[in-house]
C-alpha atoms as a PDB file:
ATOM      1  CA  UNK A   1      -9.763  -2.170 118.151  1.00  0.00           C
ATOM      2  CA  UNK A   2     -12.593  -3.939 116.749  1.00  0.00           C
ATOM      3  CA  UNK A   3     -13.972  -1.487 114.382  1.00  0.00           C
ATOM      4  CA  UNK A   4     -10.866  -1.146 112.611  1.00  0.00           C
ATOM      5  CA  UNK A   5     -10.398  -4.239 112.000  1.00  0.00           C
ATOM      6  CA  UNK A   6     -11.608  -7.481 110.498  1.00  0.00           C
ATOM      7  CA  UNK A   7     -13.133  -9.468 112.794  1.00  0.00           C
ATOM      8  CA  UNK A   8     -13.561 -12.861 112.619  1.00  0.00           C
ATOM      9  CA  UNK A   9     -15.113 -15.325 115.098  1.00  0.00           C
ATOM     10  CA  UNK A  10     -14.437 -19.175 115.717  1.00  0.00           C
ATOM     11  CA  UNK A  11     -16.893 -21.174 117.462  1.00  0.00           C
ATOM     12  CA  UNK A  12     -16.846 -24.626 117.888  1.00  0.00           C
ATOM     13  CA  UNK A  13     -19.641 -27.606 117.849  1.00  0.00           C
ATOM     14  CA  UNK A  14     -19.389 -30.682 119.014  1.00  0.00           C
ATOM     15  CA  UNK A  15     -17.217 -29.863 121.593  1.00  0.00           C
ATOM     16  CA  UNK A  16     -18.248 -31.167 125.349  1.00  0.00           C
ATOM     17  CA  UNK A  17     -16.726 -29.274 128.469  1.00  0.00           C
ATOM     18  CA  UNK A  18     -14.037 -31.360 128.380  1.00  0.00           C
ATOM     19  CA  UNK A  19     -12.954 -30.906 125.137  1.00  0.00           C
ATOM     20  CA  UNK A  20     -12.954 -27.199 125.034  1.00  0.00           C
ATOM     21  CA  UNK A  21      -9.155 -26.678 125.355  1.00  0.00           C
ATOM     22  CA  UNK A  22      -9.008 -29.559 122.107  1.00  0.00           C
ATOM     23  CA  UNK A  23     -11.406 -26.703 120.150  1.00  0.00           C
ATOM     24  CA  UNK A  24      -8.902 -23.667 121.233  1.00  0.00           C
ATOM     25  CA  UNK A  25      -6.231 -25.691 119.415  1.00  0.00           C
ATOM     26  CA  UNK A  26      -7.874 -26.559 116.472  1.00  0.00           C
ATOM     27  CA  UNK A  27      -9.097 -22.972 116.024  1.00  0.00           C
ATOM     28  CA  UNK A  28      -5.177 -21.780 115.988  1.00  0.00           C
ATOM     29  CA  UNK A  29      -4.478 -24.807 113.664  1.00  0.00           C
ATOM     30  CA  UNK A  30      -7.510 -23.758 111.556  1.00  0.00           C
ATOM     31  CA  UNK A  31      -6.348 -20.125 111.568  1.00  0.00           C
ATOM     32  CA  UNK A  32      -2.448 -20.787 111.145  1.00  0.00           C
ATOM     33  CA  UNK A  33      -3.989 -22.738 107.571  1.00  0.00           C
ATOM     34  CA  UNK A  34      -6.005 -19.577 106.409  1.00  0.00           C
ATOM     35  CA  UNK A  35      -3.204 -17.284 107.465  1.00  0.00           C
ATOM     36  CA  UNK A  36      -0.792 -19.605 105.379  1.00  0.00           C
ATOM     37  CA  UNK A  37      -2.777 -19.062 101.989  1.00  0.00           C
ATOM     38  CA  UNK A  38      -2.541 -15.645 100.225  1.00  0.00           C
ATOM     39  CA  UNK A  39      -3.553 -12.782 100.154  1.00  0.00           C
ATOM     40  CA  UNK A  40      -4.329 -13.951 104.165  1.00  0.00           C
ATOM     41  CA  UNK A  41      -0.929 -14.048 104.990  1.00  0.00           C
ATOM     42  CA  UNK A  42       0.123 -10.837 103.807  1.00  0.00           C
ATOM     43  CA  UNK A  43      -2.962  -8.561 105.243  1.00  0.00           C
ATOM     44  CA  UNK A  44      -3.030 -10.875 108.390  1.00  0.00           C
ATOM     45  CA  UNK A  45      -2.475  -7.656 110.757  1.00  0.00           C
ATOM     46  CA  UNK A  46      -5.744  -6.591 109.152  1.00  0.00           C
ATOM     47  CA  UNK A  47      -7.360  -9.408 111.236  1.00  0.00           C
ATOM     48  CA  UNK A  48      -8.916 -10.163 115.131  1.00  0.00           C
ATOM     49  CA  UNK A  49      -9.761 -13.741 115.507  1.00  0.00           C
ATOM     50  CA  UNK A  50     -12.176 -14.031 118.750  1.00  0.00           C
ATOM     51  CA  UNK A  51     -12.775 -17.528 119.522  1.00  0.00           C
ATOM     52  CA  UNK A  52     -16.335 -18.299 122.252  1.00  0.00           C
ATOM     53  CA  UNK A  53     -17.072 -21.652 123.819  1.00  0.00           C
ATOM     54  CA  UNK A  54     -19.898 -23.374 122.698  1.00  0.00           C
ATOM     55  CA  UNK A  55     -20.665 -26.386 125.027  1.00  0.00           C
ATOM     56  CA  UNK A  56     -22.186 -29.566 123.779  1.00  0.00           C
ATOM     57  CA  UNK A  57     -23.553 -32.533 125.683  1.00  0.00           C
ATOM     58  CA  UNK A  58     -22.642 -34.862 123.390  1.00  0.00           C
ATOM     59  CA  UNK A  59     -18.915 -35.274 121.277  1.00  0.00           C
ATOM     60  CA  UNK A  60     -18.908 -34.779 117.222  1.00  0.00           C
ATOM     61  CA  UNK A  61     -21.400 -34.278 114.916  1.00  0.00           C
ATOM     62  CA  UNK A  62     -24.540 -35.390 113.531  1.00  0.00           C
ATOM     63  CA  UNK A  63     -24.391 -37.300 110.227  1.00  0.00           C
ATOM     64  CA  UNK A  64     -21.140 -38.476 111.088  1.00  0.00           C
ATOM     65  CA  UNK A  65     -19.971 -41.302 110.916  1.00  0.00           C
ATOM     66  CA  UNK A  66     -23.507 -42.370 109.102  1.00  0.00           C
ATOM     67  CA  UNK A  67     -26.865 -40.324 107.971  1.00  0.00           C
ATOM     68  CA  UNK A  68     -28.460 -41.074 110.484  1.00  0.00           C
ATOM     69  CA  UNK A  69     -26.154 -40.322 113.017  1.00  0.00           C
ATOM     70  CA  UNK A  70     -27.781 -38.166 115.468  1.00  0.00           C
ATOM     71  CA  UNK A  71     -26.023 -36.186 118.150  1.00  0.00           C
ATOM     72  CA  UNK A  72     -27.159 -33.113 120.716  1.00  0.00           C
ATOM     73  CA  UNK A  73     -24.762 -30.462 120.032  1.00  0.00           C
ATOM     74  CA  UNK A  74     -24.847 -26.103 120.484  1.00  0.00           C
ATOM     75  CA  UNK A  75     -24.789 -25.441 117.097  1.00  0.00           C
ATOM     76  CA  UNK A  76     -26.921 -28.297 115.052  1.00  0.00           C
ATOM     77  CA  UNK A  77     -24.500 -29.340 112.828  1.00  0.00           C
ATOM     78  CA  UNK A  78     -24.877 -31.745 110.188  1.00  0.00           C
ATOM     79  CA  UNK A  79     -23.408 -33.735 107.381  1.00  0.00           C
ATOM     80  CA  UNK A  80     -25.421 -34.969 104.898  1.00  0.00           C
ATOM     81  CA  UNK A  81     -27.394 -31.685 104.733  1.00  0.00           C
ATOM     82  CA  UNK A  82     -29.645 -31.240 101.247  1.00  0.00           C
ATOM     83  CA  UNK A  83     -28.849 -35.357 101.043  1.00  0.00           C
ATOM     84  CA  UNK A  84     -24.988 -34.506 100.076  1.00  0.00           C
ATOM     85  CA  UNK A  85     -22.327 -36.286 102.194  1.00  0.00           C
ATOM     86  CA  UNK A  86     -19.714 -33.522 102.181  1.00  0.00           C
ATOM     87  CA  UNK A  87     -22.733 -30.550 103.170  1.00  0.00           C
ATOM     88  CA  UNK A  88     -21.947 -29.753 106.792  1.00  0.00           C
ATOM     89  CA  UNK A  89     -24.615 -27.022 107.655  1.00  0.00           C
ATOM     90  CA  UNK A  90     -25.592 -25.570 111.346  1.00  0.00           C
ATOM     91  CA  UNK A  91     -28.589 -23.921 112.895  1.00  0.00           C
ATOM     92  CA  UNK A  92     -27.774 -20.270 112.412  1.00  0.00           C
ATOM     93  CA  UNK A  93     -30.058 -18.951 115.153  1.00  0.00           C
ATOM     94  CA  UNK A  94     -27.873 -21.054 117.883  1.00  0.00           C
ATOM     95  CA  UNK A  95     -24.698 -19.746 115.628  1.00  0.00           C
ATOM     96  CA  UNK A  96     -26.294 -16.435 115.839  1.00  0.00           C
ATOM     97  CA  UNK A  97     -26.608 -16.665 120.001  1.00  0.00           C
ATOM     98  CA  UNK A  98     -23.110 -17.331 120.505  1.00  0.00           C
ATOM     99  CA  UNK A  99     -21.570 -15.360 117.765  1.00  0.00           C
ATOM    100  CA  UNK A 100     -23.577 -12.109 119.602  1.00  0.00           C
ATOM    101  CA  UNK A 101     -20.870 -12.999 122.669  1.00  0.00           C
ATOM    102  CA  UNK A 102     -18.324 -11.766 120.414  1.00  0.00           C
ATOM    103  CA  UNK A 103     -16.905  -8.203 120.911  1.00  0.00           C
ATOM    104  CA  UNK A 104     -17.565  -7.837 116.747  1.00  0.00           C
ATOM    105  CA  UNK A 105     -17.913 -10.147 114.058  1.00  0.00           C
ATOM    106  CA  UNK A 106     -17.337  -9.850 110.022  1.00  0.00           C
ATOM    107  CA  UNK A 107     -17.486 -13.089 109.472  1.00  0.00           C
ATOM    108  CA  UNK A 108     -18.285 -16.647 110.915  1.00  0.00           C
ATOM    109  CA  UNK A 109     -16.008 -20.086 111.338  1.00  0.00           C
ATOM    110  CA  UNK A 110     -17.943 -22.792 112.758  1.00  0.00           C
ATOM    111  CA  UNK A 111     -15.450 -25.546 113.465  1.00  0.00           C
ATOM    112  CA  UNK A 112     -17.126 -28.856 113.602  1.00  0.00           C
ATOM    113  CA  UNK A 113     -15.460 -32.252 116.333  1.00  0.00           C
ATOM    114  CA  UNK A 114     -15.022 -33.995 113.423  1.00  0.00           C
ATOM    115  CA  UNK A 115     -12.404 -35.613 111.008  1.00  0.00           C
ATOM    116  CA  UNK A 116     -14.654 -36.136 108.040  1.00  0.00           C
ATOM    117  CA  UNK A 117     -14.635 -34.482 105.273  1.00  0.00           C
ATOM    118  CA  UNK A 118     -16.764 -31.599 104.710  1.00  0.00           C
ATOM    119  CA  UNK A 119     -18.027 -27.957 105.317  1.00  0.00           C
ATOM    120  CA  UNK A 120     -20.399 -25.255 103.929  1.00  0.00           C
ATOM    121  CA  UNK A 121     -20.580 -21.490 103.130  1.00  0.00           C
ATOM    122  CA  UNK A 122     -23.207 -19.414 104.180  1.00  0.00           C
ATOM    123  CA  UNK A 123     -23.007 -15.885 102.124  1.00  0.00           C
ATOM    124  CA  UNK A 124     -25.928 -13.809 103.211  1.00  0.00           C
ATOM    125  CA  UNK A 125     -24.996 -10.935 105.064  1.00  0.00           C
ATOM    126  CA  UNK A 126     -26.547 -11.660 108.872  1.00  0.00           C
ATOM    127  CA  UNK A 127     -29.721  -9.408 109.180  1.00  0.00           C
ATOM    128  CA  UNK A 128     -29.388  -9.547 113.140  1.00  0.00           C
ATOM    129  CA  UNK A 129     -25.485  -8.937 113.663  1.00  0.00           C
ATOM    130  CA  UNK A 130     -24.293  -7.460 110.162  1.00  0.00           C
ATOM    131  CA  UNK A 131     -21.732  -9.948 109.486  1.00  0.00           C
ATOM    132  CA  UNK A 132     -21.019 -11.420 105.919  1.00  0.00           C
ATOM    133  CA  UNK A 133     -21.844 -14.918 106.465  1.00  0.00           C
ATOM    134  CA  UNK A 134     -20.576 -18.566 107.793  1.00  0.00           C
ATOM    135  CA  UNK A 135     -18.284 -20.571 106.559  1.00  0.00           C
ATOM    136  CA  UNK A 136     -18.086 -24.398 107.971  1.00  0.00           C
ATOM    137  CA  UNK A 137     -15.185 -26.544 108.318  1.00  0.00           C
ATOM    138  CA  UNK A 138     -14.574 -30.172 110.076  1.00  0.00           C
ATOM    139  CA  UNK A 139     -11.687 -29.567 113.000  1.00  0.00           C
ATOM    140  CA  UNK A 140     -10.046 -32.543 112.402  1.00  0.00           C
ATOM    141  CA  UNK A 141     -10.136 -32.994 108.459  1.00  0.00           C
ATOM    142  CA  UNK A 142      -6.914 -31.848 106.613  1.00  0.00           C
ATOM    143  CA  UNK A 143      -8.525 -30.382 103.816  1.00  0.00           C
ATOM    144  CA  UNK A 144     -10.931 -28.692 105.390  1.00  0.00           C
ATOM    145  CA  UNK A 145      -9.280 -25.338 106.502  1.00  0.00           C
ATOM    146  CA  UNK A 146      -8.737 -25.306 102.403  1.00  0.00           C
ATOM    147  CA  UNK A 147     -13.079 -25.719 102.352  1.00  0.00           C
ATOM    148  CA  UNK A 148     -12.769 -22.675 104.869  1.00  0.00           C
ATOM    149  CA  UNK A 149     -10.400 -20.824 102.613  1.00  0.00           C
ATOM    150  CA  UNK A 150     -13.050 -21.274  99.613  1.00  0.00           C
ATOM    151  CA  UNK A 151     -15.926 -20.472 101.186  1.00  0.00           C
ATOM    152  CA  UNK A 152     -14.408 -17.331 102.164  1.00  0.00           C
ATOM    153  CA  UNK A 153     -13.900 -16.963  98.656  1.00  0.00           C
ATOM    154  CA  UNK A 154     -17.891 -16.438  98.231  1.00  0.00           C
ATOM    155  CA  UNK A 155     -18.114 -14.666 101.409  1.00  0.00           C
ATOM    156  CA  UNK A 156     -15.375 -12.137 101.610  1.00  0.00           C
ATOM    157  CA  UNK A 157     -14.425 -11.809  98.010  1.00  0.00           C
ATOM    158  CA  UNK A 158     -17.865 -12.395  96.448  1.00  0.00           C
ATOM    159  CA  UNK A 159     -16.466 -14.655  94.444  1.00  0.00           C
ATOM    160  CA  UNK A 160     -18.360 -17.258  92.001  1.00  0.00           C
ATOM    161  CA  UNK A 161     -17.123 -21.171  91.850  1.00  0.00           C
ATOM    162  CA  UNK A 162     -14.872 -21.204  88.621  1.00  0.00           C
ATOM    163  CA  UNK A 163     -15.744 -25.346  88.384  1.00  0.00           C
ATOM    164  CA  UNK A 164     -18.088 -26.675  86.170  1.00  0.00           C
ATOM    165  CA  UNK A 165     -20.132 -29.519  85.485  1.00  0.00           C
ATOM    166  CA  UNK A 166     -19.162 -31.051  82.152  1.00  0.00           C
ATOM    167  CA  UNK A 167     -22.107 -33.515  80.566  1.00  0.00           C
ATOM    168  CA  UNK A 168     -24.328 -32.343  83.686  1.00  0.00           C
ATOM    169  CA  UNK A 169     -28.605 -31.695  82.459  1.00  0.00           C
ATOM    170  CA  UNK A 170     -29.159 -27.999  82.407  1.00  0.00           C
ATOM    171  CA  UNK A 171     -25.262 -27.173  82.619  1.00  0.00           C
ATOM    172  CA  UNK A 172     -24.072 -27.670  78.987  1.00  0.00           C
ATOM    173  CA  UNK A 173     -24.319 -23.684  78.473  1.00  0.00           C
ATOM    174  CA  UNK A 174     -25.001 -20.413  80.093  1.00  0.00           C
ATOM    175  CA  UNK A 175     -27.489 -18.383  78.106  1.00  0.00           C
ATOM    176  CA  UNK A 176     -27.822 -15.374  80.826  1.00  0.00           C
ATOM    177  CA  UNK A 177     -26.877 -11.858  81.135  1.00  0.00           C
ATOM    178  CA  UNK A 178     -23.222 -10.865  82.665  1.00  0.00           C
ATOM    179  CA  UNK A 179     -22.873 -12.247  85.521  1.00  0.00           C
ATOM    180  CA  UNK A 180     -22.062  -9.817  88.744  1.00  0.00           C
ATOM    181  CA  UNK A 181     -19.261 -12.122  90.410  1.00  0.00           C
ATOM    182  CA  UNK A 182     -15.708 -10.457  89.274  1.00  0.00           C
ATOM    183  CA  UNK A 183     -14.699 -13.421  88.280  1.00  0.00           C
ATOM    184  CA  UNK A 184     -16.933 -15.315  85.670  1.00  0.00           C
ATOM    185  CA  UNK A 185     -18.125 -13.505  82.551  1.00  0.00           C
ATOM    186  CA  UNK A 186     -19.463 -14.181  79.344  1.00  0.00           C
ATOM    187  CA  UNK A 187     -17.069 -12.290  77.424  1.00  0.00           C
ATOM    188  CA  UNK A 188     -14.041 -13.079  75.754  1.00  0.00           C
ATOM    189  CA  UNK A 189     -10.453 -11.813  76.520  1.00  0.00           C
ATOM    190  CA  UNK A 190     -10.354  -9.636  73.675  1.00  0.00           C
ATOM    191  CA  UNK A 191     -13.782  -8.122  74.726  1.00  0.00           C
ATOM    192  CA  UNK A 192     -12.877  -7.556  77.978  1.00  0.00           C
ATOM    193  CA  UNK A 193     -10.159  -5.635  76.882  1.00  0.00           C
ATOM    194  CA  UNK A 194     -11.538  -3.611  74.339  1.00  0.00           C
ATOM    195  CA  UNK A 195     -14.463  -2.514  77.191  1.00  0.00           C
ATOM    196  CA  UNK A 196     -12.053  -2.157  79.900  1.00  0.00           C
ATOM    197  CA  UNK A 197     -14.170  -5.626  81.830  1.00  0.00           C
ATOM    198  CA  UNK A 198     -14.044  -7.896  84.344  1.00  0.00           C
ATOM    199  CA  UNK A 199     -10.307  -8.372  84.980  1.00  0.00           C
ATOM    200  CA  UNK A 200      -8.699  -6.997  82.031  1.00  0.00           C
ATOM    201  CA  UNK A 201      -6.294  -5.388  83.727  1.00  0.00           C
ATOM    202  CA  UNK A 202      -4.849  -8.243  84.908  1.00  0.00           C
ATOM    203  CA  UNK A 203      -4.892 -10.095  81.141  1.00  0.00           C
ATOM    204  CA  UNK A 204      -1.650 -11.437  79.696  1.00  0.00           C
ATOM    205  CA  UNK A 205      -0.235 -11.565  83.541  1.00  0.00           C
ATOM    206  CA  UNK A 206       1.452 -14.544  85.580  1.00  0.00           C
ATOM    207  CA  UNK A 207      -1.127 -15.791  88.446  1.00  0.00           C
ATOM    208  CA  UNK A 208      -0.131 -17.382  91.441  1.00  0.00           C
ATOM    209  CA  UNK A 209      -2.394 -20.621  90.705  1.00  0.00           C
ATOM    210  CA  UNK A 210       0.129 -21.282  87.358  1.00  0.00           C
ATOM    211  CA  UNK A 211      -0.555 -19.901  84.205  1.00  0.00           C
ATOM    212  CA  UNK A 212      -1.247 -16.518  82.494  1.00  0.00           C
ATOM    213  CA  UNK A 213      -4.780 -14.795  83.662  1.00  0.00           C
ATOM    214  CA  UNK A 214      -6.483 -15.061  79.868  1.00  0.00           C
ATOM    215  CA  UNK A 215     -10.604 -16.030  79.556  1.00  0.00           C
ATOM    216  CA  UNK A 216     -10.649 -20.062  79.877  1.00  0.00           C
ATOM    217  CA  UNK A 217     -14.242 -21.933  78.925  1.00  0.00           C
ATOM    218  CA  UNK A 218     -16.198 -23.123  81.658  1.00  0.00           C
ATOM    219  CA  UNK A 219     -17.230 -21.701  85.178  1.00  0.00           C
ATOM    220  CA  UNK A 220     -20.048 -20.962  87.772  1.00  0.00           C
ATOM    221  CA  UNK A 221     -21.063 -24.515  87.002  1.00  0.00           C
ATOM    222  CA  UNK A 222     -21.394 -24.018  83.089  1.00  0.00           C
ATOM    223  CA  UNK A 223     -19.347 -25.856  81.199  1.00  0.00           C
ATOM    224  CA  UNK A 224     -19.608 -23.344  77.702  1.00  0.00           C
ATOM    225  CA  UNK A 225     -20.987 -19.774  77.724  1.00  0.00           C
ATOM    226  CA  UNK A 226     -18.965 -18.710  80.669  1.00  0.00           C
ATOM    227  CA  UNK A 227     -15.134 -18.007  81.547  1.00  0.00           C
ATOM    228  CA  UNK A 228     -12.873 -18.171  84.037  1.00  0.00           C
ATOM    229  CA  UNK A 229      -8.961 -16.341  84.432  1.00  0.00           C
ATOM    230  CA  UNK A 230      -7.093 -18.963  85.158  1.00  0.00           C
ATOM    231  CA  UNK A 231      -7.018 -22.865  84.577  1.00  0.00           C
ATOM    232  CA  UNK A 232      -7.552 -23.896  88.210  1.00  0.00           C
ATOM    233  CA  UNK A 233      -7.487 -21.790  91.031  1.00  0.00           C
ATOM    234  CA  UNK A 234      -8.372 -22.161  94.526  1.00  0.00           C
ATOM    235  CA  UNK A 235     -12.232 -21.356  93.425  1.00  0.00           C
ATOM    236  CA  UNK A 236     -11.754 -24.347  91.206  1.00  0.00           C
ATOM    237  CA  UNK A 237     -10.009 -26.757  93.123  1.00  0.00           C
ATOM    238  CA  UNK A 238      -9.105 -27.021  97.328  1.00  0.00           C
ATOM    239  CA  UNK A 239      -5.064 -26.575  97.479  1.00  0.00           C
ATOM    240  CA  UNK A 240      -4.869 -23.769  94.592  1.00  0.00           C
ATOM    241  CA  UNK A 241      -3.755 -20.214  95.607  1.00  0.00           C
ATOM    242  CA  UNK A 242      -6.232 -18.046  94.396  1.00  0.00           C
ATOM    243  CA  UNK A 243      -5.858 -16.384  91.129  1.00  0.00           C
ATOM    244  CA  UNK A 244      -4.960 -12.980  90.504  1.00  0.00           C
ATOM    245  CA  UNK A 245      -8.243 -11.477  89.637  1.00  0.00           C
ATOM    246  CA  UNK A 246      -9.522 -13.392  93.093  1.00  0.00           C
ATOM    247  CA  UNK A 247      -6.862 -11.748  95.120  1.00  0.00           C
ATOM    248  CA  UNK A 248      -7.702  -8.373  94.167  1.00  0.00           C
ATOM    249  CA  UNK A 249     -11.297  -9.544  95.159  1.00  0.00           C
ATOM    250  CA  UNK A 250     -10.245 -10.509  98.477  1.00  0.00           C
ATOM    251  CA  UNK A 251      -8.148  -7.850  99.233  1.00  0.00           C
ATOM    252  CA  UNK A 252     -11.322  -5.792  98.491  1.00  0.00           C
ATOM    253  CA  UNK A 253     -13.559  -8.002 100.760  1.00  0.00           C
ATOM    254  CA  UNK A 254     -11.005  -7.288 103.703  1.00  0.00           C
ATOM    255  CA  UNK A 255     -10.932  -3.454 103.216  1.00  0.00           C
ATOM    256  CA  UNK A 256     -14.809  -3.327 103.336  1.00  0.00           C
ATOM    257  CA  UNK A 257     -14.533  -4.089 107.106  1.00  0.00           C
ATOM    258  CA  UNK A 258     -11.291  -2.993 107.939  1.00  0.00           C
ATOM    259  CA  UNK A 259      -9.982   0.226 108.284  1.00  0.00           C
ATOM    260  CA  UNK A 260      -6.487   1.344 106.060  1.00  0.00           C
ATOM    261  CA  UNK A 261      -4.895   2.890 108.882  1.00  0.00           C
ATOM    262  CA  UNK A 262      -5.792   2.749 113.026  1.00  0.00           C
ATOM    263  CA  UNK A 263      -6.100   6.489 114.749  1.00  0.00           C
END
């Protein structure tokens, strides 16, 4: 039933009446790529997927194939949005309207009739319908169910970006307190593991993304002052399984709305 489970809704934009069965297929594409990434594939019986029409007058997106590219969908979505090319963002009242069809809903997919590149995470829990935010992805782009993937990163696992901008004004160094995201810090390995931090238990191990899980320079856009587990996991770079300390954050992100075992 719903409330045992993780429920997550698809809805499409940009998708006119005729096009609807076209969105069903790209929302079992979309899920069959999420499902195919772990620790999604293993706790996939965790999961409802509940897909609702959204019907546009007009096929694909705004912004695409140029700025100013305008086009009368359900949902508002955009590329281009905050002036960056890649940004595809939505009108989260209309999301809100049709994500309220839903039986229940943890989280949000918006898939967008588009091949470009591009999508966006929205983290905030929803203060209308509870559910932990929105992550955007272009239907037709073959990267993009990896942008879904990471955006469910911040969403589900509450995880921080473990990139960084090297040479970037205002970015050279963190100078903060210890950051709450599981997986940046400003310690090192050893003091993580002589305070039992952060992911210590996991320090010294083999991770999934390559590598041993250790304290590596540079992450939540800081190139020095804070660390990362692993060289280059999926919250580094699209086509990376996450890292070890990441799984254990998703896994934890799934349990919050699903229940261990059904009545």
């Amino acid at each position: 039933s719903p409330a045992d489970r993780l429920d997550i809704v698809v809805v499409g934009d940009g998708y006119t009446v005729s096009e609807l069965p076209r969105f069903h297929a790209d929302a079992q594409k979309k899920w069959a790529e999420l499902t195919a990434v772990e620790p999604y594939t293993t706790y996939r019986g965790l999961f409802n997927v509940w897909t609702v029409d959204a019907v546009s007058n007009q096929s694909g997106v705004s912004g695409d194939p140029a700025p100013g590219t305008v086009r009368d969908t359900a949902l508002g979505s955009y590329f281009w949005c905050d002036e960056i090319e890649r940004l595809l963002c939505v009108d989260q009242d209309k999301v809100d309207g049709y994500v309220a069809k839903a039986p229940e809903a943890d989280l949000v997919l918006v898939l967008a009739n588009s091949a470009k590149y591009g999508g966006a995470g929205y983290n905030e829990r929803s203060e209308t319908l509870g559910y932990e935010g929105i992550s955007t992805a272009s239907a037709g782009n073959e990267k993009s169910g990896q942008v879904a993937i990471h955006e469910t990163g911040h969403s589900l696992g509450k995880l921080a970006d473990e990139y960084f901008y090297a040479d970037y004004p205002g970015y050279e160094r963190y100078e903060g307190p210890e950051p709450a995201d599981s997986n940046i810090t400003t310690l090192t390995a050893d003091g993580m593991a002589a305070g039992g931090a952060k992911w210590h238990r996991w320090l010294g191990e083999p991770s999934p993304d390559g590598g041993i899980v250790g304290a590596y320079e540079g992450g939540g856009y800081y190139a020095t002052g804070l660390r990362r587990p692993t060289e280059d996991s999926l919250m580094r770079s699209l086509g990376k399984p996450f890292n070890l300390p990441g799984v254990e954050a998703m896994i934890a992100g799934f349990y919050r709305e699903a229940r261990i075992a059904s009545p």
